[in-house]
C-alpha atoms as a PDB file:
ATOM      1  CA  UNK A   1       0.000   0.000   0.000  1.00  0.00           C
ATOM      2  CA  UNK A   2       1.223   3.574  -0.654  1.00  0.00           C
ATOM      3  CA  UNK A   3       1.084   6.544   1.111  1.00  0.00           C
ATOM      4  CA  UNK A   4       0.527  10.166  -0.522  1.00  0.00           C
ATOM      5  CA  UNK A   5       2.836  12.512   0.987  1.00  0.00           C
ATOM      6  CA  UNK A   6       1.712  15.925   1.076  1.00  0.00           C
ATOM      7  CA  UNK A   7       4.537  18.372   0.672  1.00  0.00           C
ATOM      8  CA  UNK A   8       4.644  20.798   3.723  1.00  0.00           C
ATOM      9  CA  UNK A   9       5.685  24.475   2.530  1.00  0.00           C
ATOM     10  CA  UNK A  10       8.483  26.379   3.746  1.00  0.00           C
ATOM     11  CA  UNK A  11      10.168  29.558   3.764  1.00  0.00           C
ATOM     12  CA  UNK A  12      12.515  30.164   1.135  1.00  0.00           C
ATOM     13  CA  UNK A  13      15.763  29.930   1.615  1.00  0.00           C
ATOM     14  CA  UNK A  14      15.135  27.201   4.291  1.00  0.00           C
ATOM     15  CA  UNK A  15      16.718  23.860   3.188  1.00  0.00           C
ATOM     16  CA  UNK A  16      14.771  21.243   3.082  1.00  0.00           C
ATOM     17  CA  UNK A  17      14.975  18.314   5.892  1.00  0.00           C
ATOM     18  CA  UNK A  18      14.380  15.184   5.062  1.00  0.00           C
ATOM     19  CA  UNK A  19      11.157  14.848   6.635  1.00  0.00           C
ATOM     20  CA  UNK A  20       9.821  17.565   4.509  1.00  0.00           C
ATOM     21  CA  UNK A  21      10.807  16.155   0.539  1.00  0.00           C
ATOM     22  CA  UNK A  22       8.022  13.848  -0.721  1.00  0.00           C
ATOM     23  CA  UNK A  23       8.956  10.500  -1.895  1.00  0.00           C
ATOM     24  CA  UNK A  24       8.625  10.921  -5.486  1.00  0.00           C
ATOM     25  CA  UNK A  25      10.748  14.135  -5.204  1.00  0.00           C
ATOM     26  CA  UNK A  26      13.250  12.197  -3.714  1.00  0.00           C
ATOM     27  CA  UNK A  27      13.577   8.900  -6.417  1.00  0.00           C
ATOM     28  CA  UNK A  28      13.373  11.535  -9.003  1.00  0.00           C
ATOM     29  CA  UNK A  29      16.387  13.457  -8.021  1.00  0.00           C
ATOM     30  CA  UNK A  30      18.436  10.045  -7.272  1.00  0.00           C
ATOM     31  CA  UNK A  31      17.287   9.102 -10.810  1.00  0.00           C
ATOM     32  CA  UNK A  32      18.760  12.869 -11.801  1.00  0.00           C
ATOM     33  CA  UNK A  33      21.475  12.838 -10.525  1.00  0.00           C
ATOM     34  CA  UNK A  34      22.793   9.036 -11.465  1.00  0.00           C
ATOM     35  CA  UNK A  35      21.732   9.888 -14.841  1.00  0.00           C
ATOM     36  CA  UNK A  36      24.727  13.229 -14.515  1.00  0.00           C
ATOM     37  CA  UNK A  37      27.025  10.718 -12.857  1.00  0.00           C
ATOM     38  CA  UNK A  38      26.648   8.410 -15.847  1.00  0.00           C
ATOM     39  CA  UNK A  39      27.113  10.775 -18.322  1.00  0.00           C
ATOM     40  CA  UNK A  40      30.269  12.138 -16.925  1.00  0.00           C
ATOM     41  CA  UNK A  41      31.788   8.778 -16.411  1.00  0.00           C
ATOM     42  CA  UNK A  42      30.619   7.991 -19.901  1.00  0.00           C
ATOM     43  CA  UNK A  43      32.568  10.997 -21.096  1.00  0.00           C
ATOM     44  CA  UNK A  44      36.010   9.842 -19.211  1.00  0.00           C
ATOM     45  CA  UNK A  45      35.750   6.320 -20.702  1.00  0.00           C
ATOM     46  CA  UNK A  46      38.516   6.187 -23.219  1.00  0.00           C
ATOM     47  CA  UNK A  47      37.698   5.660 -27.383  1.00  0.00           C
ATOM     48  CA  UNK A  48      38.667   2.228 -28.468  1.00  0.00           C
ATOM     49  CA  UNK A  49      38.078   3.270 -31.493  1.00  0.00           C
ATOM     50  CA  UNK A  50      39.458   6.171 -33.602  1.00  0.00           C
ATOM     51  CA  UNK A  51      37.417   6.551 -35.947  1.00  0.00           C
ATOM     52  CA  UNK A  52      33.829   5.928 -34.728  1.00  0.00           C
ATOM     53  CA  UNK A  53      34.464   6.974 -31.183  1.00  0.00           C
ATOM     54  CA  UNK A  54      33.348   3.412 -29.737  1.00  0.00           C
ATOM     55  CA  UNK A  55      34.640   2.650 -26.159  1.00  0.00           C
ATOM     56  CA  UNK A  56      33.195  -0.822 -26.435  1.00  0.00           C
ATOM     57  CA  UNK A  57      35.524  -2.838 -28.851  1.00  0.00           C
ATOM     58  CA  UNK A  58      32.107  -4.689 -29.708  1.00  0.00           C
ATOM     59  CA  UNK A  59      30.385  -2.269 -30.469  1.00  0.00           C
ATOM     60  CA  UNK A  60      32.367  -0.232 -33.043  1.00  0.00           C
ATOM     61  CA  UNK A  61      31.152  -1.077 -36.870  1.00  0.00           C
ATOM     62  CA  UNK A  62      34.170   0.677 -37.851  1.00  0.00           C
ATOM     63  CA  UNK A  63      36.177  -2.588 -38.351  1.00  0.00           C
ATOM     64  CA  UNK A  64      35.329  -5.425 -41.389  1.00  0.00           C
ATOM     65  CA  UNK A  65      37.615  -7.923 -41.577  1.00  0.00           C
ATOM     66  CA  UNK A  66      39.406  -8.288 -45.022  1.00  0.00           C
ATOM     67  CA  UNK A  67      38.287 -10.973 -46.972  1.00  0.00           C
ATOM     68  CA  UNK A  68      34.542 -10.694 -44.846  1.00  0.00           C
ATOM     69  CA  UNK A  69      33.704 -13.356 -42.907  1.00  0.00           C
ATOM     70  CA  UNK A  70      30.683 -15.374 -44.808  1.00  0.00           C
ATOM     71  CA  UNK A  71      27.496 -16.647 -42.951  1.00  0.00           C
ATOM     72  CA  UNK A  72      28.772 -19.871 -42.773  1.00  0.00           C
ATOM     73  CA  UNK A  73      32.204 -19.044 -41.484  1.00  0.00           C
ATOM     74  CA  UNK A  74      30.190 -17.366 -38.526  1.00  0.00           C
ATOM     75  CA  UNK A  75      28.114 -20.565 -38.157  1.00  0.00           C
ATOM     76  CA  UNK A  76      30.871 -22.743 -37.735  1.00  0.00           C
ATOM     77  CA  UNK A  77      32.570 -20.075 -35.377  1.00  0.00           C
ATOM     78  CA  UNK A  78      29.220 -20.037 -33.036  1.00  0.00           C
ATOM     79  CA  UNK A  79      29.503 -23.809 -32.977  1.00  0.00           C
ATOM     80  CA  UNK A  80      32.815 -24.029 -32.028  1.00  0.00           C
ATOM     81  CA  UNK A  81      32.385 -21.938 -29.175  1.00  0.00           C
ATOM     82  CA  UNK A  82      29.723 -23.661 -27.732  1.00  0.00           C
ATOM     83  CA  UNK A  83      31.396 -26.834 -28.127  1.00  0.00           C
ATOM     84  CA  UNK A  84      34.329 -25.612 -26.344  1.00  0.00           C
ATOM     85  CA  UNK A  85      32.581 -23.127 -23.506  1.00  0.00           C
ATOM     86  CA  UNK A  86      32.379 -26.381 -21.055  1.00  0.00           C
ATOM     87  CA  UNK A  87      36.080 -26.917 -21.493  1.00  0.00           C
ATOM     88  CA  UNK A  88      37.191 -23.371 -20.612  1.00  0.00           C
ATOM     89  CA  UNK A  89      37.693 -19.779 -21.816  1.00  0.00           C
ATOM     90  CA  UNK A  90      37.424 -19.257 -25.476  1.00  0.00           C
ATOM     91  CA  UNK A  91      40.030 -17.314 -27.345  1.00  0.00           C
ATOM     92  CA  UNK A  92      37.986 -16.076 -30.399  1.00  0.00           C
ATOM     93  CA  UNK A  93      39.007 -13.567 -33.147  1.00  0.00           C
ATOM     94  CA  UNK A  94      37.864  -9.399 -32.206  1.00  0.00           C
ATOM     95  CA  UNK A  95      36.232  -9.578 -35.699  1.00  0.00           C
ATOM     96  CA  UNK A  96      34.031 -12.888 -35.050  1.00  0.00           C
ATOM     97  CA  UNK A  97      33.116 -11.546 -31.610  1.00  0.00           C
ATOM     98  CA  UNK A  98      32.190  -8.223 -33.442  1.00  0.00           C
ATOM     99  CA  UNK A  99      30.047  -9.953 -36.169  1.00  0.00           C
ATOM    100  CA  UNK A 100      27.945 -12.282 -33.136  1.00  0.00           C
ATOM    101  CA  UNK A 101      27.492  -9.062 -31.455  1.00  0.00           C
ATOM    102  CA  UNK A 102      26.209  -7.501 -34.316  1.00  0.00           C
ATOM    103  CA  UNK A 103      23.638 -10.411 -35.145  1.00  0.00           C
ATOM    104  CA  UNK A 104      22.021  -9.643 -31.770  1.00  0.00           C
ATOM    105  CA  UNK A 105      19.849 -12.219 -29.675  1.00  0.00           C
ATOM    106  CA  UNK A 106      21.565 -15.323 -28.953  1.00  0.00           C
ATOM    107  CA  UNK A 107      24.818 -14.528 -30.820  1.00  0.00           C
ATOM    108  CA  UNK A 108      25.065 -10.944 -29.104  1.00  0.00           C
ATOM    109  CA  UNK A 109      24.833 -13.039 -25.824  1.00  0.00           C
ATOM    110  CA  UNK A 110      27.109 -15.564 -26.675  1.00  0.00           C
ATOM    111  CA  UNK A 111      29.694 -13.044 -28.243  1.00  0.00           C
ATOM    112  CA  UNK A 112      29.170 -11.083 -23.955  1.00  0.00           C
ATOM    113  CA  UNK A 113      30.037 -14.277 -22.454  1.00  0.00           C
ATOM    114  CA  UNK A 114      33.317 -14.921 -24.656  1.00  0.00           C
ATOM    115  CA  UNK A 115      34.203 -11.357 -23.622  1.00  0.00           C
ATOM    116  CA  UNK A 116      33.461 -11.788 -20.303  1.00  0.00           C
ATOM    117  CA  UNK A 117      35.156 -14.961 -19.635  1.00  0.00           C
ATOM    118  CA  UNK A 118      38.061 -14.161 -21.349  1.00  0.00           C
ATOM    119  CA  UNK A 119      38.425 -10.815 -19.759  1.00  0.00           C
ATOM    120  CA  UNK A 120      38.818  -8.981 -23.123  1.00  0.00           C
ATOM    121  CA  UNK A 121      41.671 -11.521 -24.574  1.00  0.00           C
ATOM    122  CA  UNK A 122      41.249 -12.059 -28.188  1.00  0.00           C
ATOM    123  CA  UNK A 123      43.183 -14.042 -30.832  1.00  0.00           C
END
């Protein structure tokens, strides 16, 4: 059950107490004010990425690899990694990673995990 909290005036000038804010003032503020922090931390991140400006190496659609990697090169990629996943850490290619990502869904999951288990190493 909620409760309506009527906001109590006050003087100007007076801060307000704690007692005094209403709840929704309050979450909205923390919302505020996370959303600043994140922007600014955003904004110190460094650029992987030159060219696009990327600081996720995942997400920058800057890089195709030279000859392209076919449909059926990233099947057999996506099957090898789940083959191997119970064994250990996968050491994948940036570019196959980039092109799972890419495909979203499944593949954008799969191509997190890699990353994540790996800690960023790529062949």
């Amino acid at each position: 059950m909620t409760r309506a909290y009527k906001r109590k005036s006050r003087e100007p000038g007076q801060p307000a107490t704690s007692p005094e804010r209403s709840n929704y003032a309050c979450q909205s503020n923390a919302v505020a004010r996370q959303l600043r922090r994140r922007q600014e931390h955003a904004r110190r991140l460094p650029q992987w990425c030159g060219r696009c400006g990327a600081a996720d190496p995942l997400a920058c659609r800057c890089h195709y690899p030279d000859p392209p990697l076919t449909e059926r090169a990233i099947a057999a990629w996506r099957a090898a990694i789940l083959r191997t996943i119970p064994i250990g850490p996968v050491i994948v290619p940036l570019e196959v990673l980039q092109w799972l990502h890419r495909n979203g869904g499944n593949d954008r999951d799969l191509a997190l995990r890699v990353w994540t288990e790996t800690g960023g190493l790529v062949a």
